[in-house]
Protein backbone atom coordinates (compact mmCIF):
# COMPACT_ATOMS: atom_id res chain seq x y z
CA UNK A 1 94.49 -36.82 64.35
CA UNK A 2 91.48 -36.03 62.18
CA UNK A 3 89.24 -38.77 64.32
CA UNK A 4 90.33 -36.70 67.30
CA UNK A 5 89.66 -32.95 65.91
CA UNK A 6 86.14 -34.79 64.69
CA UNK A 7 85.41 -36.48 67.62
CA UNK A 8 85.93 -33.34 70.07
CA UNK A 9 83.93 -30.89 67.87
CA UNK A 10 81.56 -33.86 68.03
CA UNK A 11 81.51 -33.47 71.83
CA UNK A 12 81.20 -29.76 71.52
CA UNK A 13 77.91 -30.16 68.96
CA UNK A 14 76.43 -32.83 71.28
CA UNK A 15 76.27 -30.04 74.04
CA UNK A 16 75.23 -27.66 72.63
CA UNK A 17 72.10 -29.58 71.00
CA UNK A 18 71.70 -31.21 74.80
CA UNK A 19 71.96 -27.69 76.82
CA UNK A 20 70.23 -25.16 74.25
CA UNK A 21 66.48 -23.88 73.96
CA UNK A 22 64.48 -26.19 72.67
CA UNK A 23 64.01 -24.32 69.16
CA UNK A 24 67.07 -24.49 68.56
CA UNK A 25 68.26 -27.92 69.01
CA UNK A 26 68.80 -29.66 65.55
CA UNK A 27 66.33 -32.32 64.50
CA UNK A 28 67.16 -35.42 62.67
CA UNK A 29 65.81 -38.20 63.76
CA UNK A 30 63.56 -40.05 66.61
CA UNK A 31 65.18 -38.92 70.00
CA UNK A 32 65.95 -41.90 71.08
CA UNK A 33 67.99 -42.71 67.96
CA UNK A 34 69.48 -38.79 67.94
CA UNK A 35 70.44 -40.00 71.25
CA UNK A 36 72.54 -43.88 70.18
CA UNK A 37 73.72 -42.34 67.40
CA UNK A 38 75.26 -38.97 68.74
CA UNK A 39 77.20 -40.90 71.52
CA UNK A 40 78.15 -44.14 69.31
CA UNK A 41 79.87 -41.93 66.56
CA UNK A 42 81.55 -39.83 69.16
CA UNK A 43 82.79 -43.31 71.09
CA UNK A 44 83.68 -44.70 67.23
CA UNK A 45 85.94 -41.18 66.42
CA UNK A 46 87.34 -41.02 70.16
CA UNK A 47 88.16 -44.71 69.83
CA UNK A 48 89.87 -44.32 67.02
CA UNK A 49 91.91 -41.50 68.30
CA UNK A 50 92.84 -43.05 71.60
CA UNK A 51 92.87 -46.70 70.63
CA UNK A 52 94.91 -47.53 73.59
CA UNK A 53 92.67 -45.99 76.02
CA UNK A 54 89.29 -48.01 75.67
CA UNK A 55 88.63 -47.76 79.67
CA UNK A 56 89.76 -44.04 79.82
CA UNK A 57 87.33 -43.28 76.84
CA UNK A 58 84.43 -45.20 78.64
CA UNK A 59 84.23 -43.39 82.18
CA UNK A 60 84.74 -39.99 80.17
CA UNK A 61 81.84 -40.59 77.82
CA UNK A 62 79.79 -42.00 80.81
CA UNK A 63 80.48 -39.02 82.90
CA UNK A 64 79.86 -36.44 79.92
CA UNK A 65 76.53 -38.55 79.16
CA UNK A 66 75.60 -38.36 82.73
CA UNK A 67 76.57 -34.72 83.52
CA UNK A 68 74.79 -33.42 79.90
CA UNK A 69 71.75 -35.46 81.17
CA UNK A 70 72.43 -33.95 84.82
CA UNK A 71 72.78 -30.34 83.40
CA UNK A 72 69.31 -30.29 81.81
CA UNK A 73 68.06 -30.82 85.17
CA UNK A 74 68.77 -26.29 85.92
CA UNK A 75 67.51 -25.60 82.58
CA UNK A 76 63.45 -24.16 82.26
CA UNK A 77 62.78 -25.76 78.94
CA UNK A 78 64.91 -28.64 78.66
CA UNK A 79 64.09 -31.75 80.95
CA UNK A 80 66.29 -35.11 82.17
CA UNK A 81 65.38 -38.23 81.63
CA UNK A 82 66.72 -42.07 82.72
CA UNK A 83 65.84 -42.93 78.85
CA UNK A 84 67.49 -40.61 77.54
CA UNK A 85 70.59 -41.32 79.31
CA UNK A 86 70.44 -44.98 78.73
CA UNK A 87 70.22 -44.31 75.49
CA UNK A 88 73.43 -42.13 75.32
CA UNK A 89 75.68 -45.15 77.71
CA UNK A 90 74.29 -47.01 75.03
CA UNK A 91 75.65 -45.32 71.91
CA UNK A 92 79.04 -45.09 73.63
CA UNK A 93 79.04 -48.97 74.60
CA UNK A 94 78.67 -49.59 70.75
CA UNK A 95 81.15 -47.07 69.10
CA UNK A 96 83.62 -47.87 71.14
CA UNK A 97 83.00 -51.36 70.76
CA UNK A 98 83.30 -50.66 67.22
CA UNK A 99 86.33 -48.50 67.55
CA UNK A 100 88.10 -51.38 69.80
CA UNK A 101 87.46 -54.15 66.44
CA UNK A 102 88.72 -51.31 63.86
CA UNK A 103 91.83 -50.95 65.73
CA UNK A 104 92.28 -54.40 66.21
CA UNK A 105 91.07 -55.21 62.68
CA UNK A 106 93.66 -52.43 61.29
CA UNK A 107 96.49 -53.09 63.42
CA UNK A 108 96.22 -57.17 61.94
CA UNK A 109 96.14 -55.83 58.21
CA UNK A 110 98.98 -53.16 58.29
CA UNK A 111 102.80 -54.68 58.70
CA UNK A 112 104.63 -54.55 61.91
CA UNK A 113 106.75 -51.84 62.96
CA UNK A 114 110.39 -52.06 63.26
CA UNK A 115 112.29 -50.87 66.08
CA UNK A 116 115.17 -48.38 65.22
């Protein structure tokens, strides 16, 4: 649950810093690693929440990377770019990969459930 509330206020904070003026998007690193790492954490907390929806998870994160890059496209000050968005398919491909050997990794350590 706490993966989940993280990961969609994640979502929430990644558009804003997309779609806002340019003064006041947060800075913390290189753009193309703001970019990775943004997306990869959100795919590694939405992973974990969902673990059973890897393929759900992936065409979401695509189609919220594509339509944030997309968006930029109306905006005076803000500008879209095919690195940017590779960089953001990226990120996802990696935390969910991440999020997909967790669960696995997890579900192998903790005891199996018994029915009833």
């Amino acid at each position: 649950m706490t993966s989940a509330i993280l990961g969609w206020g994640g979502l929430g904070f990644i558009a804003f810093a997309t779609l806002s003026p340019i003064g006041l998007r947060p800075h913390i690193a290189s753009t193309g690693l703001e970019h990775v790492g943004a997306f990869a954490l959100l795919a590694l907390l939405l992973g974990l929440a969902y673990p059973r929806r890897p393929l759900r998870l992936a065409l979401f994160l695509a189609g919220a990377a594509c339509a944030l890059e997309a968006l930029q496209l109306v905006l005076p000050d803000r500008h879209a770019r095919w690195i940017d968005l590779g960089g953001k398919l990226a990120g996802a491909g990696l935390g969910l990969f991440l999020a997909v050997a967790l669960s696995r990794a997890i579900g192998r350590l903790l005891p199996p459930r018994r029915a009833g």
